[in-house]
N, C-alpha and C. Protein backbone atom coordinates (compact mmCIF):
# COMPACT_ATOMS: atom_id res chain seq x y z
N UNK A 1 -149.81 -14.22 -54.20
CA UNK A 1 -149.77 -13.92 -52.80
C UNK A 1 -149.59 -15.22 -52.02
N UNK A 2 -148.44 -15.17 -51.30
CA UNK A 2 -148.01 -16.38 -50.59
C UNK A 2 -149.33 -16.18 -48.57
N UNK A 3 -150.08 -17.39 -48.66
CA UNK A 3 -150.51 -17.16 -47.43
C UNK A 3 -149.58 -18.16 -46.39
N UNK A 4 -150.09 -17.51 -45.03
CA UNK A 4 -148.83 -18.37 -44.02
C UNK A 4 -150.54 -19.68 -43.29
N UNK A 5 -149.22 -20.43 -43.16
CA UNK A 5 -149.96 -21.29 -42.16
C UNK A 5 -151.05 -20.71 -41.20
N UNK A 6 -152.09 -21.75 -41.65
CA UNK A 6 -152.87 -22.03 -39.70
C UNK A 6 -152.17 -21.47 -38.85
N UNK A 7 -151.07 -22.50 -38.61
CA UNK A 7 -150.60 -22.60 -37.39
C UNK A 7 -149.66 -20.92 -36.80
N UNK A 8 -149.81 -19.99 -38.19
CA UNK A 8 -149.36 -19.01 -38.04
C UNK A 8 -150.33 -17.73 -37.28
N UNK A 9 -151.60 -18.28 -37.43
CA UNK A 9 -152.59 -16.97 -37.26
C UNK A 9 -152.62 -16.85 -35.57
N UNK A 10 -152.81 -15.54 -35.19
CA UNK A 10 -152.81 -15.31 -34.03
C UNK A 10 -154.06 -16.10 -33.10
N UNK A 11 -154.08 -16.54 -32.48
CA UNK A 11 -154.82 -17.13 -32.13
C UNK A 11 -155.17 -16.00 -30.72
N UNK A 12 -156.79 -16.27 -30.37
CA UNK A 12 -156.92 -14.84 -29.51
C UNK A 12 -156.88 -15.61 -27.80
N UNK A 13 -156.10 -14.70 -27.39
CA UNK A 13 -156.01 -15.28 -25.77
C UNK A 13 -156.96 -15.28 -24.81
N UNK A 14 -157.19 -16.96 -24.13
CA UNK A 14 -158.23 -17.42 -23.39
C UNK A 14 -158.24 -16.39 -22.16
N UNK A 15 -159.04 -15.95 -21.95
CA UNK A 15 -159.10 -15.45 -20.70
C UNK A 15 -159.75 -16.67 -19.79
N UNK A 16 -159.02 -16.51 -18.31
CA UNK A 16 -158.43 -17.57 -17.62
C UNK A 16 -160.46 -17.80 -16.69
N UNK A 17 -161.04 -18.63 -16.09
CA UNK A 17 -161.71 -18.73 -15.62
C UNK A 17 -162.03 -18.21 -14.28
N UNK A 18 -162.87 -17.56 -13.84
CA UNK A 18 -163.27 -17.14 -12.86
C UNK A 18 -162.43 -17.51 -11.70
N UNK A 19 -162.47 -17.71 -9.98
CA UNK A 19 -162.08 -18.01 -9.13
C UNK A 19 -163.50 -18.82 -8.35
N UNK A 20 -163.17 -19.73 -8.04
CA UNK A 20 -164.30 -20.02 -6.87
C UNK A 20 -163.36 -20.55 -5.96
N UNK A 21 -163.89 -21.13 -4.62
CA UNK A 21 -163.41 -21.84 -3.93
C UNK A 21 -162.25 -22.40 -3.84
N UNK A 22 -162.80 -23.56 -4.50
CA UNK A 22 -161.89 -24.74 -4.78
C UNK A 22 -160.43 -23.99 -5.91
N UNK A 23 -160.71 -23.43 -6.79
CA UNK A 23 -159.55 -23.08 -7.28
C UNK A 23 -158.61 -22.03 -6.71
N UNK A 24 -159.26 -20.97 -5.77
CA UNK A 24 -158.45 -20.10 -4.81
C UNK A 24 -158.07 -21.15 -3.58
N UNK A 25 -157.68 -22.18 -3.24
CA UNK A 25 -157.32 -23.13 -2.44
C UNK A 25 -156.21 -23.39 -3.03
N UNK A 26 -156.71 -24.00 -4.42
CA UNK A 26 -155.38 -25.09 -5.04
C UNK A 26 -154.62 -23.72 -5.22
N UNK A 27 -154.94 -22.42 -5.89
CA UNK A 27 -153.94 -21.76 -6.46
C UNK A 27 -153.08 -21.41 -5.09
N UNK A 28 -153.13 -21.23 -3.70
CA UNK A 28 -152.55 -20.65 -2.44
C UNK A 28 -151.64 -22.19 -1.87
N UNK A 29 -152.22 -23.37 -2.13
CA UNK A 29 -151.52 -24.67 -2.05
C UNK A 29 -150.68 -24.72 -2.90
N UNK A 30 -150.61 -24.13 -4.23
CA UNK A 30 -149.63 -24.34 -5.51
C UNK A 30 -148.63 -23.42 -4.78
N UNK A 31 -148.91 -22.21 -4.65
CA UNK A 31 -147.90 -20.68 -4.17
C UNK A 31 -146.81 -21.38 -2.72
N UNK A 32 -147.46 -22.03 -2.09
CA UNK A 32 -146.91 -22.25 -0.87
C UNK A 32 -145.93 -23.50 -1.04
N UNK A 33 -146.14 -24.48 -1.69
CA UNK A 33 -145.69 -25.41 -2.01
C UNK A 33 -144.19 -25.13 -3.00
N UNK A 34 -144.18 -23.79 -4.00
CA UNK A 34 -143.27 -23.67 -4.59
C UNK A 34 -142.71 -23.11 -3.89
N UNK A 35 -142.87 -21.31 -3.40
CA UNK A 35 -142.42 -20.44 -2.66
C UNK A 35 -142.38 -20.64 -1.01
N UNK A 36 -141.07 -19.75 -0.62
CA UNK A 36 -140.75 -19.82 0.79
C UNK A 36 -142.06 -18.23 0.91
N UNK A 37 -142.54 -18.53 1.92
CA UNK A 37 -143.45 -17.00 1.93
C UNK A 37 -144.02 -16.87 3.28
N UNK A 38 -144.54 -15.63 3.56
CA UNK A 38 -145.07 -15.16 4.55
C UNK A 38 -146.60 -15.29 4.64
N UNK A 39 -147.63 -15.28 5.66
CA UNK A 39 -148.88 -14.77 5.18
C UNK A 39 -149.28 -13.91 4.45
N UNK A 40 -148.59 -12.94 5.15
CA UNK A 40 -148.81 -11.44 4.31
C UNK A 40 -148.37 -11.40 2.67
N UNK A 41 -147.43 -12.14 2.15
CA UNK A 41 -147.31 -12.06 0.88
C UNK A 41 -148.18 -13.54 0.61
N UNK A 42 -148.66 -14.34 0.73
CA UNK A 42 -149.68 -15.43 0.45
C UNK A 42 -151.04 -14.53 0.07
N UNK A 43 -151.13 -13.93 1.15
CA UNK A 43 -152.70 -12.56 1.09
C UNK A 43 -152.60 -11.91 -0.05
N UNK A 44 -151.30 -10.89 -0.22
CA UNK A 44 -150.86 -10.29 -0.84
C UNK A 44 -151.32 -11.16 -2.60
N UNK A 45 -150.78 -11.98 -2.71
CA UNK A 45 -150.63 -12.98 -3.79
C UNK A 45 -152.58 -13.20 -3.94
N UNK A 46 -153.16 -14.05 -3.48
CA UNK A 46 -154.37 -14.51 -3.53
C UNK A 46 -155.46 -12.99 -3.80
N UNK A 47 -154.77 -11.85 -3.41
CA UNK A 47 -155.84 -10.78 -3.38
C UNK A 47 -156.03 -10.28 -4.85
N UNK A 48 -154.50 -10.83 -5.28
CA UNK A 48 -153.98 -10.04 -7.03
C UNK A 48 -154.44 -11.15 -8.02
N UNK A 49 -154.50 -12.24 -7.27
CA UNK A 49 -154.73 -13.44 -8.67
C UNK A 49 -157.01 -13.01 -8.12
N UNK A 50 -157.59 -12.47 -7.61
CA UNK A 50 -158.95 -12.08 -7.52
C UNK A 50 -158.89 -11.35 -8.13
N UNK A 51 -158.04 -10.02 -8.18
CA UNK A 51 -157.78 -8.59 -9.17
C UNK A 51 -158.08 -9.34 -10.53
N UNK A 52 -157.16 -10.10 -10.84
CA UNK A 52 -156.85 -10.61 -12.09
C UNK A 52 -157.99 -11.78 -12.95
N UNK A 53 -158.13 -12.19 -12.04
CA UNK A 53 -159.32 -13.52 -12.44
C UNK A 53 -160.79 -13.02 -12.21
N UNK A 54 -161.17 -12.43 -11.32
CA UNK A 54 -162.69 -12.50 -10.89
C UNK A 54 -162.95 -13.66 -9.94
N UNK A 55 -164.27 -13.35 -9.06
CA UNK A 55 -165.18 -14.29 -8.31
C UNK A 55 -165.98 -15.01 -8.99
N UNK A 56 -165.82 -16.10 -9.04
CA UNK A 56 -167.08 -16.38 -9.68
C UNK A 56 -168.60 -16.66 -8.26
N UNK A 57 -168.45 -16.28 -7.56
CA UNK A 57 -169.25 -16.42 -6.38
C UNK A 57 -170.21 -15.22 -6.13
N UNK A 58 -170.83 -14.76 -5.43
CA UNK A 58 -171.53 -14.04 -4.84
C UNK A 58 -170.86 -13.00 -3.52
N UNK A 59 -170.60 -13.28 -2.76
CA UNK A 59 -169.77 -13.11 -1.24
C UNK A 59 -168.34 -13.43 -1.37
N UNK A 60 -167.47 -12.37 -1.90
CA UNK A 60 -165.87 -12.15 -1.99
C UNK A 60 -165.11 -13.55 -0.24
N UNK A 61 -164.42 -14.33 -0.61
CA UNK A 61 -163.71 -14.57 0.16
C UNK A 61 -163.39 -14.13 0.76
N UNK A 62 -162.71 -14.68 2.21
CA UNK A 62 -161.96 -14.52 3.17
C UNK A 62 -160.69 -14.74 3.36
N UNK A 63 -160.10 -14.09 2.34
CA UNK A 63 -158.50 -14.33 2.42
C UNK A 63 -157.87 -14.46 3.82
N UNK A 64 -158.09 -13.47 4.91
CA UNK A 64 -157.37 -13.64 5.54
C UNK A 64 -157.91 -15.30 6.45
N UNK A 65 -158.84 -15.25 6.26
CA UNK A 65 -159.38 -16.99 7.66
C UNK A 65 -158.61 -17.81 6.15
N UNK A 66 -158.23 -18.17 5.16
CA UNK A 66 -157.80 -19.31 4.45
C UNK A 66 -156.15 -19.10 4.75
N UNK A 67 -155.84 -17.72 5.10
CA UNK A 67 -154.18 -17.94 5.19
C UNK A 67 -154.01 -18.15 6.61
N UNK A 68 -154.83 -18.05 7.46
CA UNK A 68 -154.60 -18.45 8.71
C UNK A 68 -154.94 -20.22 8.77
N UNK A 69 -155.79 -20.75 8.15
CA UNK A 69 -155.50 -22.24 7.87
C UNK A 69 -154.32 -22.94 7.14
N UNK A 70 -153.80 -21.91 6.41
CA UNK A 70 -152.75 -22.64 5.87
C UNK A 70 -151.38 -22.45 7.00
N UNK A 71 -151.18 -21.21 7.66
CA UNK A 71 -150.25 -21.25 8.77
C UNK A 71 -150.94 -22.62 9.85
N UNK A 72 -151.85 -22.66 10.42
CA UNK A 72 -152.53 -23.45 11.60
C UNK A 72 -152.12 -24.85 11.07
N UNK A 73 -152.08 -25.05 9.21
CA UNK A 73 -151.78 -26.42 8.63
C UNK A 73 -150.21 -26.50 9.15
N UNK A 74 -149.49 -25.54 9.55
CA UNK A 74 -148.24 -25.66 9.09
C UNK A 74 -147.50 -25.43 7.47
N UNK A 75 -148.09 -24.84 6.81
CA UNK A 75 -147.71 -24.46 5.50
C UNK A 75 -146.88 -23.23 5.26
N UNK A 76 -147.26 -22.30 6.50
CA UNK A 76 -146.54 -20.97 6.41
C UNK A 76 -146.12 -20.91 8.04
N UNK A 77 -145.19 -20.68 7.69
CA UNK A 77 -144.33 -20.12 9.21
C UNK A 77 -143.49 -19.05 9.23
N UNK A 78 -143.57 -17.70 9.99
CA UNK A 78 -143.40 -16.23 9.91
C UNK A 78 -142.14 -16.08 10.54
N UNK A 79 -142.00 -17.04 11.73
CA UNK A 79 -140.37 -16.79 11.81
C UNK A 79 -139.49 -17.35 11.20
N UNK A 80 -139.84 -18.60 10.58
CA UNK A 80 -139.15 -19.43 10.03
C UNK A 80 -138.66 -18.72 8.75
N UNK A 81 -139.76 -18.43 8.19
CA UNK A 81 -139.56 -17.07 7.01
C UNK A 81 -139.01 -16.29 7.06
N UNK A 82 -138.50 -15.21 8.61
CA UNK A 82 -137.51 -14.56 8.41
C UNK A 82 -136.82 -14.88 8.79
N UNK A 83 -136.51 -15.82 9.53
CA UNK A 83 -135.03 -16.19 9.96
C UNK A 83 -134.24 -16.30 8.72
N UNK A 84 -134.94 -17.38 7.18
CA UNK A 84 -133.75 -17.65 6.69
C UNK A 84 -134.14 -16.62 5.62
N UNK A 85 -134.90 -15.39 5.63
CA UNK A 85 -134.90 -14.05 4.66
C UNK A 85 -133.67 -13.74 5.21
N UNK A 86 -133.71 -13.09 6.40
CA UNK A 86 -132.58 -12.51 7.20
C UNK A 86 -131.17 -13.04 7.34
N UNK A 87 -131.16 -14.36 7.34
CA UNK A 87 -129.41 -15.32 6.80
C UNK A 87 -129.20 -15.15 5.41
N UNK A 88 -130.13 -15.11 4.32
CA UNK A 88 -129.59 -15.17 3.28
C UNK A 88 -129.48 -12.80 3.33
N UNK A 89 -129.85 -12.53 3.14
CA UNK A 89 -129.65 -11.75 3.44
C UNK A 89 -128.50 -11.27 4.04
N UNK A 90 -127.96 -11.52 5.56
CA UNK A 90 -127.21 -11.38 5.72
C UNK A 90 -125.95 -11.85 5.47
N UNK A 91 -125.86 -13.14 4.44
CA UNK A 91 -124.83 -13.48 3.88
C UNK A 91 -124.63 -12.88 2.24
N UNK A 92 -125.52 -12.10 2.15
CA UNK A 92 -125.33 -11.28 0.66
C UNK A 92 -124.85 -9.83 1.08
N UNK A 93 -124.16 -9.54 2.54
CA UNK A 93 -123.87 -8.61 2.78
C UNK A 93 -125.10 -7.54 3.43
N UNK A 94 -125.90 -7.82 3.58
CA UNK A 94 -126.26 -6.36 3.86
C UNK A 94 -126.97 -6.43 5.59
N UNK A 95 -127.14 -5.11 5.70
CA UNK A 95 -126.92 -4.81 7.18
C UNK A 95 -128.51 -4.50 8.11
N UNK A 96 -128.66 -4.48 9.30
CA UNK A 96 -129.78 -4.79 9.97
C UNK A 96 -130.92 -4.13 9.25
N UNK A 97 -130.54 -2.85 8.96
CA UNK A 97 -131.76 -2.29 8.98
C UNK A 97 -131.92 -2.77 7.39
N UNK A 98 -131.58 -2.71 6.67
CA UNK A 98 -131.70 -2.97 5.19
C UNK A 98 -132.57 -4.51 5.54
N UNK A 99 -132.23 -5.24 6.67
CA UNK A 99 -133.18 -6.37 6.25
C UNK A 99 -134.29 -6.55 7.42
N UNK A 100 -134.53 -5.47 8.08
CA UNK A 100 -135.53 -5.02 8.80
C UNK A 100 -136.63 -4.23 7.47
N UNK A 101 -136.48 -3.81 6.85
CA UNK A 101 -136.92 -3.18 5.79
C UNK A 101 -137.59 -4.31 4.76
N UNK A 102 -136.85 -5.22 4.63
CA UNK A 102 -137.23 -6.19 3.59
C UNK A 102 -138.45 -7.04 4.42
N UNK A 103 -137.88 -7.70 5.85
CA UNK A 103 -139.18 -8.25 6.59
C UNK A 103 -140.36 -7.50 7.05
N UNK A 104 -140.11 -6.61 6.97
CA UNK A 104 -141.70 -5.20 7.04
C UNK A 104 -142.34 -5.75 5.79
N UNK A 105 -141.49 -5.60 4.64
CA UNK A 105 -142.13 -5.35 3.43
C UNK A 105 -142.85 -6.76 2.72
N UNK A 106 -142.58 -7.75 3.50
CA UNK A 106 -142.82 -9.42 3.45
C UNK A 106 -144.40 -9.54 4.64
N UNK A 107 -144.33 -8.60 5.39
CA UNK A 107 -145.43 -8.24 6.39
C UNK A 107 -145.20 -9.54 7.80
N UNK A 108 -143.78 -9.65 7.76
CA UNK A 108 -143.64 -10.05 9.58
C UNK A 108 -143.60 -8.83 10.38
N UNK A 109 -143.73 -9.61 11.98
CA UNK A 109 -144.99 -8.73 12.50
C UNK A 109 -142.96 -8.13 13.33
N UNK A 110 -143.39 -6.80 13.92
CA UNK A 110 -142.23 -6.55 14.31
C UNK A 110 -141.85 -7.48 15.69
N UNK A 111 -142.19 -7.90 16.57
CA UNK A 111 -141.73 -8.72 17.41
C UNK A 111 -140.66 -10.06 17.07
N UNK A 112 -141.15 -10.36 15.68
CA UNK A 112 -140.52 -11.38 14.99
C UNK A 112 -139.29 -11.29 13.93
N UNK A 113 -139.49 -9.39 13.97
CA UNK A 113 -138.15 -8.74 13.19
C UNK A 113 -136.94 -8.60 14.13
N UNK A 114 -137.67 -8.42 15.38
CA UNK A 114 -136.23 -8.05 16.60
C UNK A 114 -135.82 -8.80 16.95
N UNK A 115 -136.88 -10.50 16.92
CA UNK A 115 -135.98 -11.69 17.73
C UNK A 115 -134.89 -12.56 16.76
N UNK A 116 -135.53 -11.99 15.59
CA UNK A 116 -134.19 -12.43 14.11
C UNK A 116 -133.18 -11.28 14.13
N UNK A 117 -133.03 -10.01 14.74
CA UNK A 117 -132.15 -9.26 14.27
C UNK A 117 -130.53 -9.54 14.49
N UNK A 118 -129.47 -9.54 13.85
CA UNK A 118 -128.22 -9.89 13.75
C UNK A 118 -127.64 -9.36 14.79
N UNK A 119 -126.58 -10.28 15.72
CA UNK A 119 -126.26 -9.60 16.46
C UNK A 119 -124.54 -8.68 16.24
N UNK A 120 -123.91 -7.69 16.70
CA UNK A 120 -123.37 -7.32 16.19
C UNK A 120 -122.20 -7.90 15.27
N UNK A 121 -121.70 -9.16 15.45
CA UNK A 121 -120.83 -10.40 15.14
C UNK A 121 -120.79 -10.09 13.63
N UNK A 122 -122.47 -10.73 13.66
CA UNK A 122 -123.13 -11.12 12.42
C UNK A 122 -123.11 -10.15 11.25
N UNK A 123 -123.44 -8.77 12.20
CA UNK A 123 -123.22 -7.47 11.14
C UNK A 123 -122.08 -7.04 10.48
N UNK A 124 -120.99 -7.49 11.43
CA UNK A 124 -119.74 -6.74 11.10
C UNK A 124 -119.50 -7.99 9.84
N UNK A 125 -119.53 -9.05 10.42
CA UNK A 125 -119.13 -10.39 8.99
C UNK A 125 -120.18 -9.33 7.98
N UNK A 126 -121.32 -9.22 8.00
CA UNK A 126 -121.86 -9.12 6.53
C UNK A 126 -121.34 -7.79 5.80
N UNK A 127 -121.03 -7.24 7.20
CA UNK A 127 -120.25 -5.43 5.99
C UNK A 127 -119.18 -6.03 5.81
N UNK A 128 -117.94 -7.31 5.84
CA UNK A 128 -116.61 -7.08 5.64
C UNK A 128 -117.19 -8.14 3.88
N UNK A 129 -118.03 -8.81 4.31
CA UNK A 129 -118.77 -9.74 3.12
C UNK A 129 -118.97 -8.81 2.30
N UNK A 130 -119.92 -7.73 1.99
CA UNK A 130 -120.02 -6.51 0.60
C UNK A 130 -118.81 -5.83 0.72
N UNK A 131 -117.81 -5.23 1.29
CA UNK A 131 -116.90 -4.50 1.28
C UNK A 131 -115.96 -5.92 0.32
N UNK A 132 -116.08 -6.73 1.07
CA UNK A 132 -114.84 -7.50 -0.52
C UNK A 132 -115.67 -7.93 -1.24
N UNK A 133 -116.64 -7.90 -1.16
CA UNK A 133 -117.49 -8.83 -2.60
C UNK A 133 -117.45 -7.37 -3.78
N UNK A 134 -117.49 -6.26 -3.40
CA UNK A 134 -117.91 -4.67 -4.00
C UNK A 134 -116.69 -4.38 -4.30
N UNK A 135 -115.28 -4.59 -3.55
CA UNK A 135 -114.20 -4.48 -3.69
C UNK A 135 -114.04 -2.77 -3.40
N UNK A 136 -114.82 -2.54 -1.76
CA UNK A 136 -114.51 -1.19 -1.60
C UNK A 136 -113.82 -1.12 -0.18
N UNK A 137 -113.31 0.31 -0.38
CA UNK A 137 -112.22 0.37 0.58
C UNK A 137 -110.21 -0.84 0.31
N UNK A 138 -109.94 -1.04 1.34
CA UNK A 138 -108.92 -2.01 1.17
C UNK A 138 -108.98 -2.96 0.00
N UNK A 139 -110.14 -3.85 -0.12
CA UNK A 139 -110.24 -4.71 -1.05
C UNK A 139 -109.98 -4.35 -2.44
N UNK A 140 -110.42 -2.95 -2.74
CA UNK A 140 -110.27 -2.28 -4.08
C UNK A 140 -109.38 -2.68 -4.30
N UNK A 141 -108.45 -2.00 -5.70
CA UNK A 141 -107.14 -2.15 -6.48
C UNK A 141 -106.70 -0.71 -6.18
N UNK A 142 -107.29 0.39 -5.91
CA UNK A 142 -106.11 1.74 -5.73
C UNK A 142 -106.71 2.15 -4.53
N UNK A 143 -105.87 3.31 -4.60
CA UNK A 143 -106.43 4.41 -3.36
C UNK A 143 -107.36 4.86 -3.75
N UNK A 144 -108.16 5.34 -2.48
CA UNK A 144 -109.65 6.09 -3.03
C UNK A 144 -109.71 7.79 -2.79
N UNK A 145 -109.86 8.32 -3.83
CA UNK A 145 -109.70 10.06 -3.69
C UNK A 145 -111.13 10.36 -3.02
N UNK A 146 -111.74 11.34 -2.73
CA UNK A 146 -112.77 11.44 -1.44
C UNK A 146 -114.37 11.34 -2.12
N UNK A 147 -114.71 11.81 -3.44
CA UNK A 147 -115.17 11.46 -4.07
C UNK A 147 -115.69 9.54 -4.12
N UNK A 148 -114.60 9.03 -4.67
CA UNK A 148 -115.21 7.75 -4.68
C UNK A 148 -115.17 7.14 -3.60
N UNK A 149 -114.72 7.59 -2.08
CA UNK A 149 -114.88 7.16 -0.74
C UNK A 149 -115.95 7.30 -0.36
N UNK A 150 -116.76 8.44 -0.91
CA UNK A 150 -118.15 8.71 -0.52
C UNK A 150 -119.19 8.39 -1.09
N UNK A 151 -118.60 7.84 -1.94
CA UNK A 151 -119.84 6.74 -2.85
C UNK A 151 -119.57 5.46 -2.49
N UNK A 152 -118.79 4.87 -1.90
CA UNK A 152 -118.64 3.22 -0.89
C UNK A 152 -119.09 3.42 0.16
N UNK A 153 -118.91 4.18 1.10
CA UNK A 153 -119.81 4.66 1.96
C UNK A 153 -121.38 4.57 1.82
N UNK A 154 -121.59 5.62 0.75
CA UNK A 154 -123.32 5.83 0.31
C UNK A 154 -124.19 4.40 0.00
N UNK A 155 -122.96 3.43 -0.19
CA UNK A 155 -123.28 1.89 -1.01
C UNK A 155 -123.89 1.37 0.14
N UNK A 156 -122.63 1.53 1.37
CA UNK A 156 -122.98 0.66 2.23
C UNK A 156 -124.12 0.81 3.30
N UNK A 157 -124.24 2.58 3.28
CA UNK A 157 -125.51 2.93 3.81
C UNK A 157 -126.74 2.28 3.73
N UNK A 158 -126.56 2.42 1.73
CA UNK A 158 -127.97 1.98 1.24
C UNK A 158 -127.93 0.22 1.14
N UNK A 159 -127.28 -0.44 1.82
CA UNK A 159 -127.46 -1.79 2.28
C UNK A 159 -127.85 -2.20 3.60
N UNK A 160 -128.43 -0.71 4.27
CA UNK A 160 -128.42 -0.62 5.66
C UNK A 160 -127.29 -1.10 6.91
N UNK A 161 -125.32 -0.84 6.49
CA UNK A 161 -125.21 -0.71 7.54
C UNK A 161 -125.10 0.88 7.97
N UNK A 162 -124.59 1.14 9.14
CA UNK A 162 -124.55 2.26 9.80
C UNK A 162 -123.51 2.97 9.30
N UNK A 163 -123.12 3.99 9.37
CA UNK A 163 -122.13 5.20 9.29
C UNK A 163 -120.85 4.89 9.53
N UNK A 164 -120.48 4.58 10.77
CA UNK A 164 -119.44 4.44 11.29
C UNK A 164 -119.37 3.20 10.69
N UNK A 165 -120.09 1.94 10.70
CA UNK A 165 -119.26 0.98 10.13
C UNK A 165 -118.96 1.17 8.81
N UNK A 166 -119.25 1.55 7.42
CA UNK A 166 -119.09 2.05 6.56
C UNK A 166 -117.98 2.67 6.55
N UNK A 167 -117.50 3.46 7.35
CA UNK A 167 -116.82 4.47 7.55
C UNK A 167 -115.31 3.71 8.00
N UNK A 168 -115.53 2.88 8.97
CA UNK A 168 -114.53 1.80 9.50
C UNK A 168 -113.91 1.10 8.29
N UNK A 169 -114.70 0.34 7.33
CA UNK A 169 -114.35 -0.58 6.53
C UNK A 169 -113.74 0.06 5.39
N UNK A 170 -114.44 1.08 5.11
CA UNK A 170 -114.03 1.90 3.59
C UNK A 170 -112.77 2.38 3.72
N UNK A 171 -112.85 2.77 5.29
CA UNK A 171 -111.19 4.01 5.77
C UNK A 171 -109.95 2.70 5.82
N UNK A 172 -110.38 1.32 6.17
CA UNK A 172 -109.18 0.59 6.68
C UNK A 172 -108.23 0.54 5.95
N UNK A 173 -107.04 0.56 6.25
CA UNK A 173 -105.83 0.65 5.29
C UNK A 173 -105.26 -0.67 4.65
N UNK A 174 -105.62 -1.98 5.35
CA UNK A 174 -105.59 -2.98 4.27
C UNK A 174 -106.47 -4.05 4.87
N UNK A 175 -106.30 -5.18 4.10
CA UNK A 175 -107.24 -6.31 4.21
C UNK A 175 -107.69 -7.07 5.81
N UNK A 176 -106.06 -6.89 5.97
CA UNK A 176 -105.74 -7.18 7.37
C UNK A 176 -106.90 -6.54 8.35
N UNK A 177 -106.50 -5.17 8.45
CA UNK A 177 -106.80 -4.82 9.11
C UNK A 177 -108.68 -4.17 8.88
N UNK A 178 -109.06 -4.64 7.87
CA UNK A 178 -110.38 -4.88 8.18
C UNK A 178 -111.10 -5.91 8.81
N UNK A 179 -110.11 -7.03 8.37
CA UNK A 179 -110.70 -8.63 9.25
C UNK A 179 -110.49 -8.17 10.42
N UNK A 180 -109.48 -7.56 10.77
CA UNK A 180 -109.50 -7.53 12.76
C UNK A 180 -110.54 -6.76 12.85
N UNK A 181 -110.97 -5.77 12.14
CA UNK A 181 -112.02 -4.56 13.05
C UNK A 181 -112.90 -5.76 12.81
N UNK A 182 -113.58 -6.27 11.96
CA UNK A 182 -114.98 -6.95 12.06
C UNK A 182 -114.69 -8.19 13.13
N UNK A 183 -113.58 -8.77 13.29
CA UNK A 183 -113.26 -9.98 13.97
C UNK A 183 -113.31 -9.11 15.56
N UNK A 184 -113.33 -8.26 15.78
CA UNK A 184 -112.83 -7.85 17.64
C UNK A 184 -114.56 -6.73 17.67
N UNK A 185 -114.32 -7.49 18.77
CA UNK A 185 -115.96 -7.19 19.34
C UNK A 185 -115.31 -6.88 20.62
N UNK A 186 -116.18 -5.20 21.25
CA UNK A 186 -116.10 -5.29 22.67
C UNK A 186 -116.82 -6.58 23.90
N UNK A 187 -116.56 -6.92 24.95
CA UNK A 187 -117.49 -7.54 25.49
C UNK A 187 -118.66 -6.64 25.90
N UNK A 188 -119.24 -7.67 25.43
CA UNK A 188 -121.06 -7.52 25.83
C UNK A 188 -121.22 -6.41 25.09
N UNK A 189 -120.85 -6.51 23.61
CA UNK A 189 -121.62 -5.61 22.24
C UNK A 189 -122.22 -6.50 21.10
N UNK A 190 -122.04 -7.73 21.33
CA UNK A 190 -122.81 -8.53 20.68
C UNK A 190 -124.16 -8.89 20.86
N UNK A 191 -124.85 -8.25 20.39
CA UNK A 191 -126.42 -8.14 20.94
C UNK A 191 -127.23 -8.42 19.70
């Protein structure tokens, strides 16, 4: 009987040490320092590594007064956070509400979702951005029978833009003439 190495036997996994203080600090200084983040996902984060670790204390922390010191430090900033959620975002194509949805779900507060929201310019660039990046409508290689028109459509829905623009970009008859629809803005619809 051949036996395997030492170095082969399972060795049984440390379970990680309690939480006190000082280590729910460094671990929310480590999070912030790597990650771009919100309070609400900092909270979010610090509430799951307690799930996961334990107190070692008596009297559960105050997550929320330590993430409000780390914003007051300047460590977290909520518009700053969505502004560039919402640019990258909107340069991956997708449309207001799709990234009204994502900054809810990051827990900015809504006042700070409407003063980032794209104005129409911005929207129309990011639907003509997935319409050629997806290669739907014009950009495709054939014609589209109604069937697969209504699944580029359904795409662009579920990226949150609207109907009609969906509807605009998918229907345009060539490349051209999708850059003009997204390029021509009425006055005073850029909002």
């Amino acid at each position: 009987m051949v036996t395997k190495p030492r170095s082969y036997e399972r060795k049984e996994k440390r379970l990680p040490k309690p939480l006190d203080a000082r280590r729910l600090n460094d671990l929310a200084l480590h999070y912030v320092a790597r990650f771009a983040t919100s309070a609400a996902k900092l909270e979010d984060y610090l509430r799951r590594k307690l799930r996961e670790r334990g107190w070692e204390g008596e009297v559960e922390p105050d997550l929320r007064a330590l993430t409000e010191n780390f914003v007051a430090a300047g460590y977290i900033d909520d518009e700053a956070y969505a502004r560039a959620k919402s640019g990258a975002l909107l340069r991956r194509g997708f449309g207001n509400r799709r990234i009204g949805q994502a900054l809810n779900a990051a827990g900015i507060a809504e006042e700070i979702r409407v003063e980032v929201r794209a104005g129409a310019a911005a929207e129309r660039s990011a639907a003509l951005a997935l319409a050629a990046k997806r290669r739907f409508g014009p950009f495709g290689a054939s014609e589209l029978d109604r069937p697969a028109r209504d699944k580029q459509i359904a795409a662009m829905l579920r990226a949150g833009h609207s109907f009609d623009t969906a509807r605009a970009l998918v229907g345009a008859s060539d490349v051209k003439m999708a850059q003009d629809w997204a390029a021509a803005l009425v006055e005073g619809d850029e909002d």
